[in-house]
Protein backbone atom coordinates (compact mmCIF):
# COMPACT_ATOMS: atom_id res chain seq x y z
CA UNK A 1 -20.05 -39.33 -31.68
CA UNK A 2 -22.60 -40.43 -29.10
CA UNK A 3 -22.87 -37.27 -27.61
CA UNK A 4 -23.46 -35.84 -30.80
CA UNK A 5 -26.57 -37.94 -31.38
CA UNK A 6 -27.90 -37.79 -28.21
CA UNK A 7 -27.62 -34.24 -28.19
CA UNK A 8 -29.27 -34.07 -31.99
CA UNK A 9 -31.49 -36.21 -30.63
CA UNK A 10 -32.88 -34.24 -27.63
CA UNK A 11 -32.66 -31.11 -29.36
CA UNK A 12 -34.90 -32.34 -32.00
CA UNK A 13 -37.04 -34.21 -29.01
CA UNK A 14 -37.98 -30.55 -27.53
CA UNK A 15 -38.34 -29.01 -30.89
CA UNK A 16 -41.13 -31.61 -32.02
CA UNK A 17 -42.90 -31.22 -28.49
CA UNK A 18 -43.15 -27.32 -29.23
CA UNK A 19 -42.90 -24.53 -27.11
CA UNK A 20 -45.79 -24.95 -24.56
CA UNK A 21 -46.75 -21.37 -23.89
CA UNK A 22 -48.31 -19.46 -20.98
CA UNK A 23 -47.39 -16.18 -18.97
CA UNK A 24 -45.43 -14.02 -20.79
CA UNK A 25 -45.04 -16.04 -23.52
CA UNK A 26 -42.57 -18.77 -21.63
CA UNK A 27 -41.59 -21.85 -23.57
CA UNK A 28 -42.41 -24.77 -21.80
CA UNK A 29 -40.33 -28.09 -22.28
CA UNK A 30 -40.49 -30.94 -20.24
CA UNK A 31 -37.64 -33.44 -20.36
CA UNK A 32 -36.31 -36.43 -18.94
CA UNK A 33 -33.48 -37.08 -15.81
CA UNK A 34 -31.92 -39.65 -18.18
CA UNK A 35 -31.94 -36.74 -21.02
CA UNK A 36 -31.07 -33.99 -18.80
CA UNK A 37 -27.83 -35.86 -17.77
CA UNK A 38 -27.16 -37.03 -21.79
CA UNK A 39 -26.53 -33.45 -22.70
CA UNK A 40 -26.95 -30.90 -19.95
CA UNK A 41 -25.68 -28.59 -22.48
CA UNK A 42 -28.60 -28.49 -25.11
CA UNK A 43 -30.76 -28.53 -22.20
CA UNK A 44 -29.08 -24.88 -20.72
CA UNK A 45 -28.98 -23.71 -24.15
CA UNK A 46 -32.92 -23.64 -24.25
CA UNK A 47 -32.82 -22.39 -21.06
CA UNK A 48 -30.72 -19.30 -22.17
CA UNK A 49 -32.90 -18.69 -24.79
CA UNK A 50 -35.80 -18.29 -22.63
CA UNK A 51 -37.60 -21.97 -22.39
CA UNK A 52 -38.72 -23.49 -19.26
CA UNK A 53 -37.62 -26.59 -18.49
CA UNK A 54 -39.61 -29.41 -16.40
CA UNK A 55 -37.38 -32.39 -15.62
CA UNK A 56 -39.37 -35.51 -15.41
CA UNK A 57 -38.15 -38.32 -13.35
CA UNK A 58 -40.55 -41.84 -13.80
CA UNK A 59 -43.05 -39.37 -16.14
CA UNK A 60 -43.85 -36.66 -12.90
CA UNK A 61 -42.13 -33.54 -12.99
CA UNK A 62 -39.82 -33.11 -10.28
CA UNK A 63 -37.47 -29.99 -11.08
CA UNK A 64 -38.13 -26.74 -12.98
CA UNK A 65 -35.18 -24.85 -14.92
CA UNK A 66 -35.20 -21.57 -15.82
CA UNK A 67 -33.05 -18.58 -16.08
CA UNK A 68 -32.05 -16.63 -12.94
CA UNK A 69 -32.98 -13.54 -14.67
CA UNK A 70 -35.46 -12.90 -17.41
CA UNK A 71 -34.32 -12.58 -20.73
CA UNK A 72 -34.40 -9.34 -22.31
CA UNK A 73 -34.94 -8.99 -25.85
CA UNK A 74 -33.64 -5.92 -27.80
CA UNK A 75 -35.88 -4.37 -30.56
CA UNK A 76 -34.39 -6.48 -33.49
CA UNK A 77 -35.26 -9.58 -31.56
CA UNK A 78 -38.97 -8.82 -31.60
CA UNK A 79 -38.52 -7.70 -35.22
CA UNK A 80 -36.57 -11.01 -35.94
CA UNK A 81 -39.02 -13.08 -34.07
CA UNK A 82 -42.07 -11.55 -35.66
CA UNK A 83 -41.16 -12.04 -39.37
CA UNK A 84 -40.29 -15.69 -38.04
CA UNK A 85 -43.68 -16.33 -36.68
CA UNK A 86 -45.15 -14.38 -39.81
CA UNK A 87 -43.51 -16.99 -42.11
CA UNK A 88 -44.60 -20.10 -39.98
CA UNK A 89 -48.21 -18.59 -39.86
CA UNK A 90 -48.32 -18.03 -43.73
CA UNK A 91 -49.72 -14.36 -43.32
CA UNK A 92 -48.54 -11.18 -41.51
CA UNK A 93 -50.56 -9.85 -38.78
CA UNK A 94 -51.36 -6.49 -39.16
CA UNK A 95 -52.10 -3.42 -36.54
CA UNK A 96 -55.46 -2.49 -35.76
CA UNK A 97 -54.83 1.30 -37.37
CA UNK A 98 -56.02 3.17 -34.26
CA UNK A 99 -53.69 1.08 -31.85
CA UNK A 100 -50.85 2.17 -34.44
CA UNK A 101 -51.84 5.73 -34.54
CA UNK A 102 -51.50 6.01 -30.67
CA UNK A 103 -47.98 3.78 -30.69
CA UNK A 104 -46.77 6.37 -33.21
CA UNK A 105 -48.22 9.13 -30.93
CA UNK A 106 -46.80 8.18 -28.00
CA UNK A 107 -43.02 7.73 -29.83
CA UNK A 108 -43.56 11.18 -31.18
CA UNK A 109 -43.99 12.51 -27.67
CA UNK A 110 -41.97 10.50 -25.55
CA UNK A 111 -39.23 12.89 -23.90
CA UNK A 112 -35.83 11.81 -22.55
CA UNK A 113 -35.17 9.97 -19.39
CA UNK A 114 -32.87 12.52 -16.92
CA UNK A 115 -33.00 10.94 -13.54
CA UNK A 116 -32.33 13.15 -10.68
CA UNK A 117 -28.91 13.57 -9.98
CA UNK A 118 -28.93 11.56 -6.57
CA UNK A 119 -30.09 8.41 -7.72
């Protein structure tokens, strides 16, 4: 039951201190050694879903976690995360209609990918 808390606890901890964002649109978290050893789990959890994590031991960051490879997202991520964002804006952000015209240009263009048969 502990666990539980101090998991619901942290988890709620690096929700209210918001994803700190920066290159490629990275989360940044920063946590503590003492929280970090509570519930490792929660902790690798953000990490899988993309967040950096700072561990902070006596308030000075001292160890960075972050996945070994970048996450990929598929298209119906980005969809997903868009209309999520949309909602905590208020307002949808639309396309400048140029910008869309090319996107939809390029699409309409794009030809298969046939690598050569050597590679």
């Amino acid at each position: 039951m502990q666990l539980e808390r101090n998991r619901h606890d942290l988890e709620q901890k690096l929700e209210a201190e918001g994803p700190r964002t920066y290159h490629r649109d990275i989360a940044q978290l920063h946590t503590s050694e003492a929280e970090l050893a509570r519930d490792l789990e929660a902790v690798l959890e953000k990490v899988q879903q993309g967040a950096e994590v700072i561990v902070e031991r006596n308030h000075y960051p001292f160890a960075v976690l972050r996945a070994a490879t970048p996450r990929r997202r598929t298209i119906s991520d980005c969809i997903a995360l868009a209309e999520q964002r949309d909602k905590e804006r208020g307002y949808a952000v639309t396309l400048d209609p140029e910008f869309a015209a090319e996107v939809e240009q390029i699409v309409r263009n794009r030809k298969p990918w046939n690598p050569s048969s050597w590679d």
